[in-house]
Protein backbone atom coordinates (compact mmCIF):
# COMPACT_ATOMS: atom_id res chain seq x y z
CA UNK A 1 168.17 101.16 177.90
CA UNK A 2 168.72 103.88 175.43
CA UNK A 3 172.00 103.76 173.31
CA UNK A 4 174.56 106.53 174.27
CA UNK A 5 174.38 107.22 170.27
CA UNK A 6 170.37 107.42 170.43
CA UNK A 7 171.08 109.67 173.44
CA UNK A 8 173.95 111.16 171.70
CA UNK A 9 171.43 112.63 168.83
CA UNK A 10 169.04 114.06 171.11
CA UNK A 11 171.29 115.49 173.00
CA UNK A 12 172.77 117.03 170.13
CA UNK A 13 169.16 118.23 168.74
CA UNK A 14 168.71 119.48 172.11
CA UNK A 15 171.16 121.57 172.61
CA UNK A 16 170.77 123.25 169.49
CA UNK A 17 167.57 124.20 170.49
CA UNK A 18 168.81 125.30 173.88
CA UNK A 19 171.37 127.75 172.40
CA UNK A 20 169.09 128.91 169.96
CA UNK A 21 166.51 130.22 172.61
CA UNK A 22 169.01 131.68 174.79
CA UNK A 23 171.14 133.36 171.77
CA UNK A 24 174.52 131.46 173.16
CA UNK A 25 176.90 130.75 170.79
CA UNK A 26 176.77 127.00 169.81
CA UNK A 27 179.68 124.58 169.58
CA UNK A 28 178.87 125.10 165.91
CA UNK A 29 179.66 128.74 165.83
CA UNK A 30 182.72 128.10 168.59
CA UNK A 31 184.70 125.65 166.42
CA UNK A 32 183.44 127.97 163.19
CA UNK A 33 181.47 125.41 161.67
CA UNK A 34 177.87 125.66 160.14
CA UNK A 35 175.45 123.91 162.04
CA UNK A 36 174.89 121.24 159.30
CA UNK A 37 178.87 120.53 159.44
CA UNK A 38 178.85 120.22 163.08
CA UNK A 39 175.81 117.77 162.93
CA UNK A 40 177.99 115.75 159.85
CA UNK A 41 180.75 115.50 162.00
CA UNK A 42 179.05 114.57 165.38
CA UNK A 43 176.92 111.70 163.21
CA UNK A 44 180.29 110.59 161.58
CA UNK A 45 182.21 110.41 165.17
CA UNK A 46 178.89 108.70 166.13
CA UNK A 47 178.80 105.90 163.36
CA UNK A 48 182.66 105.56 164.23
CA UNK A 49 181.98 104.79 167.68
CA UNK A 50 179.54 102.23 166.87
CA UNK A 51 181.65 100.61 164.26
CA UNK A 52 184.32 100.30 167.60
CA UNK A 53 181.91 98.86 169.69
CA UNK A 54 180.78 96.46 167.26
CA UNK A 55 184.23 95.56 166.25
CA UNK A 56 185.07 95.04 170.27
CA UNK A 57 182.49 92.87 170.38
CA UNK A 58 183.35 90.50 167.81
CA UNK A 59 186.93 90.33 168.64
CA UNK A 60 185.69 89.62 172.50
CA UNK A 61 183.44 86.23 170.72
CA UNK A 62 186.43 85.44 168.86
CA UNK A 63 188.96 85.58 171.89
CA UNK A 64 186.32 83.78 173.95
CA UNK A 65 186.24 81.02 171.33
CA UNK A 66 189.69 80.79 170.59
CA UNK A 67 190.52 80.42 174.87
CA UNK A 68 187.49 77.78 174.99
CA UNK A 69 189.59 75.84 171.75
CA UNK A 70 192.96 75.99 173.90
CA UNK A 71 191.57 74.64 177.00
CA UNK A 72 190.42 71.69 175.19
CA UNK A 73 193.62 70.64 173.23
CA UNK A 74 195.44 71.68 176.70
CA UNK A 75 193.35 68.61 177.98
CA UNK A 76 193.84 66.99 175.26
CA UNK A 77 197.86 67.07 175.71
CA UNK A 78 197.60 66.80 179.07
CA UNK A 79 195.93 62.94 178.71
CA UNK A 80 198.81 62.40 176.37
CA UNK A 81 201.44 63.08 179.16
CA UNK A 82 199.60 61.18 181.69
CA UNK A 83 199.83 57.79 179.11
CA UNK A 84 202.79 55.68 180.05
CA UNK A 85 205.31 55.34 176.66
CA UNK A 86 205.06 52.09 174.80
């Protein structure tokens, strides 16, 4: 499976190439951007969205870990309540 990132930059490469055979104004030339700046942006809003992912990832391990943890000392307090008092 291809990365929507990967797909992102061929998209992007593309439809440059699209727009330059058919003399359409790119998104480039819409927001008033050279071509280079709009390909600096997309990449940056690209290595941003990766950074998310990978940062929703870890915090997904870390929840997962930290419910796994609190089902055990739940167990663990819940043998202590079924112990008759001394």
């Amino acid at each position: 499976m291809i990365s929507s990132s990967i797909a992102g930059k061929f998209f992007l490469a593309e439809h440059i190439k699209t727009d330059q055979k058919t003399n359409k104004k790119t998104n480039a030339q819409l927001l008033q951007l050279s071509q280079t700046e709009y390909i600096r942006q997309a990449i940056e809003l690209m290595n941003q969205e990766t950074e998310r992912q990978a940062r929703e990832k870890r915090l997904k391990k870390a929840s997962l870990l930290t419910i796994e943890e609190s089902m055990k000392i739940n167990a663990e307090f819940s043998g202590v309540d079924d112990e008759p008092e001394a």
